[in-house]
Protein backbone atom coordinates (compact mmCIF):
# COMPACT_ATOMS: atom_id res chain seq x y z
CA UNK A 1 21.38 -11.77 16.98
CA UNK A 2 20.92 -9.95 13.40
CA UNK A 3 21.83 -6.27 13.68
CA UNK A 4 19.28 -3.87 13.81
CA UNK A 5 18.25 -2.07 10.27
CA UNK A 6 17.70 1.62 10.12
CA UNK A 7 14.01 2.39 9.03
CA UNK A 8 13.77 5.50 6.57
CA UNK A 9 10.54 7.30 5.11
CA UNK A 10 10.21 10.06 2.38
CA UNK A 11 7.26 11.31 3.72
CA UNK A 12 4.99 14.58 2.96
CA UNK A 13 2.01 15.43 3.81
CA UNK A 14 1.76 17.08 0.18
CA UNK A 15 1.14 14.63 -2.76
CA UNK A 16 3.16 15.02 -6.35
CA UNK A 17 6.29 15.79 -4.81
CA UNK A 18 7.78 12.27 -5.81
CA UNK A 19 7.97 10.35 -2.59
CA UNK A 20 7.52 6.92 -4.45
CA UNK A 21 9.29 7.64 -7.35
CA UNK A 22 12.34 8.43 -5.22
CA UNK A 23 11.63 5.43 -2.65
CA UNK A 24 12.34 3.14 -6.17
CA UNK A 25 15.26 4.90 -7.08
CA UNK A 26 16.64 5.26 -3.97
CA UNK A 27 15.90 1.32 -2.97
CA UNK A 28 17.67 -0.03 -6.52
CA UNK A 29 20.53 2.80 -6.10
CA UNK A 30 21.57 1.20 -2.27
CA UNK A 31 20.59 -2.72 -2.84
CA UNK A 32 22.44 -3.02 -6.35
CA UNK A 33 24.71 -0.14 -6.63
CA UNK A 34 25.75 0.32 -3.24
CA UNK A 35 25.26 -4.17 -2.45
CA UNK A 36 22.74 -3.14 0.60
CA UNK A 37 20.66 -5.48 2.04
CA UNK A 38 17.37 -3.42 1.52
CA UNK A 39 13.84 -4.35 2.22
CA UNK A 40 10.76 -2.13 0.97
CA UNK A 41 7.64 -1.93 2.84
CA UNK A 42 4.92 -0.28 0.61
CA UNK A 43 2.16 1.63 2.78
CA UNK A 44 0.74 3.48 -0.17
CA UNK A 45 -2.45 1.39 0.89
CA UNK A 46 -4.74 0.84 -1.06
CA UNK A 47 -2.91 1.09 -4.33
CA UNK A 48 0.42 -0.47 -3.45
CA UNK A 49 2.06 1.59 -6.48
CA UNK A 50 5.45 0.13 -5.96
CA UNK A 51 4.23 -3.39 -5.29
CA UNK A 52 2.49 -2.31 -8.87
CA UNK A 53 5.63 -1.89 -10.26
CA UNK A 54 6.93 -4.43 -9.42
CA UNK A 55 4.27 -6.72 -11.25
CA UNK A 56 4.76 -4.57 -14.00
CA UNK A 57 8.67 -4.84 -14.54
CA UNK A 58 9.09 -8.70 -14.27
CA UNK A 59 5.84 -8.37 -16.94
CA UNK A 60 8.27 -5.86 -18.83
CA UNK A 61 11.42 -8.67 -18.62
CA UNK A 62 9.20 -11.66 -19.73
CA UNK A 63 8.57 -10.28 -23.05
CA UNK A 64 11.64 -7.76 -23.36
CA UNK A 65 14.44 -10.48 -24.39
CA UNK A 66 17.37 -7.61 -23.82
CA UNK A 67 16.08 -7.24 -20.46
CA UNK A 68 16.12 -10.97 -19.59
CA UNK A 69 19.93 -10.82 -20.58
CA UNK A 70 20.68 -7.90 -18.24
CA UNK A 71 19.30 -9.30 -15.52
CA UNK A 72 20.82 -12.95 -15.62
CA UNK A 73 24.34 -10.48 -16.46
CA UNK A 74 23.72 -8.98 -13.45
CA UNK A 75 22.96 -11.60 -11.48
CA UNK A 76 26.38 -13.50 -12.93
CA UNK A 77 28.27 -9.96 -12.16
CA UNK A 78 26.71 -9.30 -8.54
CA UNK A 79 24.77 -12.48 -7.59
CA UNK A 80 22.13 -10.00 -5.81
CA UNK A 81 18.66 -10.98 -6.27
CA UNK A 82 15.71 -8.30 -6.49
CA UNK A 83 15.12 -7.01 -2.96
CA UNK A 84 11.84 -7.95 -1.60
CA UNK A 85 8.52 -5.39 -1.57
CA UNK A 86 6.08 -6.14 1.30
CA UNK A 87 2.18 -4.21 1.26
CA UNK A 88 1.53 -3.27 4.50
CA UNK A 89 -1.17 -0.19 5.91
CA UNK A 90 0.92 2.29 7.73
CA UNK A 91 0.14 1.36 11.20
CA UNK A 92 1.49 -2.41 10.51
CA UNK A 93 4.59 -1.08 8.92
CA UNK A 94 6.84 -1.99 11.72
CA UNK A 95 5.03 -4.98 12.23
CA UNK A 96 5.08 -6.32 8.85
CA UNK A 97 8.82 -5.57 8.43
CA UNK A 98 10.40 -7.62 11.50
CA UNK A 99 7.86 -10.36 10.77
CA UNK A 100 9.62 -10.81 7.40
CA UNK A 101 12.93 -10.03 8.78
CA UNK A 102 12.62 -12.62 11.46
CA UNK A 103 11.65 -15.38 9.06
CA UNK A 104 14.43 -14.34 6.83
CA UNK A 105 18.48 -15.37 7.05
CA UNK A 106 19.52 -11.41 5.58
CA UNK A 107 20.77 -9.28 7.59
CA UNK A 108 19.18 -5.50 5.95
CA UNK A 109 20.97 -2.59 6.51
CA UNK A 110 18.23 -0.74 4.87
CA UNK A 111 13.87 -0.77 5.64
CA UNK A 112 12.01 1.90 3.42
CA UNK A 113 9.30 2.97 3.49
CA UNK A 114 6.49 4.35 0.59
CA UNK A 115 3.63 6.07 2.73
CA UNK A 116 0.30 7.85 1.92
CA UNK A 117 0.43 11.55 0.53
CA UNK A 118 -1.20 12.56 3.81
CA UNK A 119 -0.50 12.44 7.32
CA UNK A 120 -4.77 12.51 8.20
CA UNK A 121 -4.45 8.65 6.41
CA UNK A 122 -4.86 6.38 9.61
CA UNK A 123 -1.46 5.18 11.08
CA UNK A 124 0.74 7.50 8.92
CA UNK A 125 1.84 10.17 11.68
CA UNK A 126 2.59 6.96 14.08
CA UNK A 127 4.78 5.23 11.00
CA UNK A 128 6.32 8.70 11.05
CA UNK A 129 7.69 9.13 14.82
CA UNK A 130 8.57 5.14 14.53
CA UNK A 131 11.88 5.97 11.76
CA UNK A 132 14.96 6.28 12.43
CA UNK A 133 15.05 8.93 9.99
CA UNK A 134 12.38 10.93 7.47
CA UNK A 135 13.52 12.82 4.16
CA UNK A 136 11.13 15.08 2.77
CA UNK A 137 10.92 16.15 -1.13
CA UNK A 138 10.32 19.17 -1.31
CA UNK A 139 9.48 21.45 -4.54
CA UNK A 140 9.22 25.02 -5.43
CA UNK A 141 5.76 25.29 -5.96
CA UNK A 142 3.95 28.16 -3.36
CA UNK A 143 1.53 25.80 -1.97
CA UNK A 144 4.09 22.53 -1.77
CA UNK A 145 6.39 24.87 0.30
CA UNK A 146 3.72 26.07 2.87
CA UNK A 147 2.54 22.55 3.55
CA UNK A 148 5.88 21.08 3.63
CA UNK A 149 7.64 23.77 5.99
CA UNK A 150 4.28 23.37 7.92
CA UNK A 151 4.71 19.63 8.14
CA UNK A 152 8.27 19.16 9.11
CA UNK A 153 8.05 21.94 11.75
CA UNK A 154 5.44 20.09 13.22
CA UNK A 155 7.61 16.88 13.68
CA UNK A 156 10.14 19.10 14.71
CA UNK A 157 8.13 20.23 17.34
CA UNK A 158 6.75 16.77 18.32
CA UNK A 159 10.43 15.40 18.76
CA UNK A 160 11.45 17.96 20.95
CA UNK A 161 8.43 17.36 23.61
CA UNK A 162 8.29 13.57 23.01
CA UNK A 163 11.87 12.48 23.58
CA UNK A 164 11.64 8.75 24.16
CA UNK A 165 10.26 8.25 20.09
CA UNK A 166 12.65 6.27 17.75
CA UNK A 167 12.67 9.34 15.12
CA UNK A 168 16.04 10.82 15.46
CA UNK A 169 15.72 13.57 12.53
CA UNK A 170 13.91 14.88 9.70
CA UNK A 171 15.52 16.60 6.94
CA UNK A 172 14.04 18.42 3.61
CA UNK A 173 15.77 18.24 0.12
CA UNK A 174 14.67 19.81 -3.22
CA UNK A 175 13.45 17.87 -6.02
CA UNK A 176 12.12 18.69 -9.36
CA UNK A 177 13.76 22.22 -9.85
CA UNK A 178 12.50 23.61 -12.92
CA UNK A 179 16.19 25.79 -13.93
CA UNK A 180 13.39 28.46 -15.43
CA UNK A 181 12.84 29.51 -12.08
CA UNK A 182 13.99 32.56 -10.84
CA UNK A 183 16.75 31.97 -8.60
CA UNK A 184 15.87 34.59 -6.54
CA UNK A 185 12.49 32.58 -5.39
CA UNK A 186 14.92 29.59 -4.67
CA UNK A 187 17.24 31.92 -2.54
CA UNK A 188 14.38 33.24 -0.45
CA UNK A 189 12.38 30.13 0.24
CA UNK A 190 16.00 28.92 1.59
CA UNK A 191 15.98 32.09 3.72
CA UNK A 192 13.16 31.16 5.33
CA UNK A 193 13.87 27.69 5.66
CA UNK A 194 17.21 28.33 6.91
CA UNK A 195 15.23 30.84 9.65
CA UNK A 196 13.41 28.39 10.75
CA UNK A 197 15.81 26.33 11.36
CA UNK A 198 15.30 23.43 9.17
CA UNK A 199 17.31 21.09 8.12
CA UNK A 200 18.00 20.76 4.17
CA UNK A 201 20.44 18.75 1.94
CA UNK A 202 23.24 19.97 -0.16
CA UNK A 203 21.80 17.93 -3.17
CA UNK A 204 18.92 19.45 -5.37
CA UNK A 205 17.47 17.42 -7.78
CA UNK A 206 16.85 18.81 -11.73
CA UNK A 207 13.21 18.20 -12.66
CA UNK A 208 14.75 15.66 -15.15
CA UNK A 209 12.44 13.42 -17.86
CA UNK A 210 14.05 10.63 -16.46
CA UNK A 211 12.33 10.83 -13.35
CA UNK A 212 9.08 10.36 -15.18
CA UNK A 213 10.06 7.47 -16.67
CA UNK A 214 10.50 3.92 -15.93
CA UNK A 215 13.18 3.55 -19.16
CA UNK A 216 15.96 6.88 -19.30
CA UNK A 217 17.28 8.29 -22.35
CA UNK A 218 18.29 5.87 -25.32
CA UNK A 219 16.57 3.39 -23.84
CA UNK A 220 19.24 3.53 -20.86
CA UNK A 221 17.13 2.29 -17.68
CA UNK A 222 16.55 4.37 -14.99
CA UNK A 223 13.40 3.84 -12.60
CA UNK A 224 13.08 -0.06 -11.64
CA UNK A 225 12.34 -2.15 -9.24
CA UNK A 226 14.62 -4.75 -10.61
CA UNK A 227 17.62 -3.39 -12.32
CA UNK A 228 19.95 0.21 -11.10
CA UNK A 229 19.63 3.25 -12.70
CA UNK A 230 22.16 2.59 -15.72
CA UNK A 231 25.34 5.07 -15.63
CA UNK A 232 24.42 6.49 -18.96
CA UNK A 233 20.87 7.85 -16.88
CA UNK A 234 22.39 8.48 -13.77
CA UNK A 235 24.63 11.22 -15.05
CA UNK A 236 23.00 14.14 -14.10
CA UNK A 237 20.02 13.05 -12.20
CA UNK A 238 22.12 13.64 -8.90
CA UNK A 239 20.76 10.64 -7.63
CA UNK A 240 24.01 9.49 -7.02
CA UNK A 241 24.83 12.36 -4.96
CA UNK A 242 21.75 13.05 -2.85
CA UNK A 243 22.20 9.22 -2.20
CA UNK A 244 25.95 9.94 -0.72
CA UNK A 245 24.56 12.42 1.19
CA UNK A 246 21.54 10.15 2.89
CA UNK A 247 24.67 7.51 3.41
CA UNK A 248 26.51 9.85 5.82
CA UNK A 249 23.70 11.00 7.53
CA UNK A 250 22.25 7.09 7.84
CA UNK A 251 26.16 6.10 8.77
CA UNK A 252 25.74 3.67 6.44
């Protein structure tokens, strides 16, 4: 029998805080950096932005000559093909996964999953209970806070009258901290995150150009479906480390 994957979802019911964004990075950073089997399921229905990208970057490679030479270099160096993206609505998530996984001969450590930017979307609050495990981006923006501390207690509260669900834990983690902020307003919001008992990860994440960006600074890359974030970008995005920190929490 293949071993059983771990399904993961950043999920908020607040849009712009970089779930899909981070779902790319975070995909590339495990399957080529990290040689995890990962599968992505793209829920973002009807838009499909990552299947999107996808499109895009092998449009990107056919006419970008230096790009077809790093990826048949890093095919030669790691033999790992691009990991697969399946469009799916959030209620078939699941479904549309182990379909794909039963046809396939890979055994994935690794399912993620891109969902709407709002839990009212049909089938997104079922997707939700169904992880293994849900990280939510969180920024420092009034209104992102309120909605996010709003939706994570109320999973919170779900799992703990609603034992028999497959979600084991949800935890928050910042992203896109703008160092002009006072840090003052960062310490109190984690006062009252930290009263509320909420779980939230070591790593914060700088509210770096990269991350806007499908190609990093000198023309290092950075966000792709198809190649890892280069080292030259990764320095200081703290991908790498908020990525160590999912690891031991995942046990992977």
């Amino acid at each position: 029998m293949k071993k059983e994957p771990l399904f993961v979802a950043l999920s908020n019911q607040k849009g712009g805080v970089g779930k899909s964004t981070l779902t790319v990075l975070l995909a590339s950073y495990f399957h080529y950096h990290k040689a995890k089997n990962v599968l992505v399921v793209d829920c973002d229905y009807p838009q499909h932005s990552m299947m999107t990208m996808r499109e895009w970057d092998i449009k990107n490679v056919e006419k970008t000559p230096r790009l077809q030479s790093l990826l048949v270099e890093q095919f030669g160096d790691t033999g790992r093909r691009a990991y697969n993206i399946l469009a799916s609505t959030p209620e078939q998530a699941k479904e549309t996964a182990y379909g794909f996984i039963d046809r396939s001969d890979t055994e994935y450590d690794l399912v993620l999953l891109d969902l709407p930017g709002t839990v009212n979307t049909t089938g997104v609050f079922q997707s939700i209970i169904n992880m293994d495990y849900v990280f939510t981006p969180i920024t420092q923006e009034r209104m992102v806070m309120q909605s996010s501390m709003s939706f994570v207690l109320s999973i919170r509260e779900y799992l703990l009258h609603h034992k028999g669900v497959p979600l084991r834990d949800i935890h928050m983690f910042w992203n896109k901290m703008d160092k002009r902020v006072s840090r003052d307003l960062y310490d109190a919001y984690m006062e009252i995150i930290r009263s509320l008992g909420l779980p939230v990860l070591n790593t914060v994440l700088p509210g770096a150009e990269r991350y806007k960006k499908d190609v990093g600074l000198n023309g290092q890359i950075f966000r792709s479906t198809l190649f890892p974030p280069s080292a030259a970008a990764l320095k200081g995005s703290n991908l790498d480390l908020l990525a160590a920190e999912m690891e031991t929490i995942l046990g992977l």
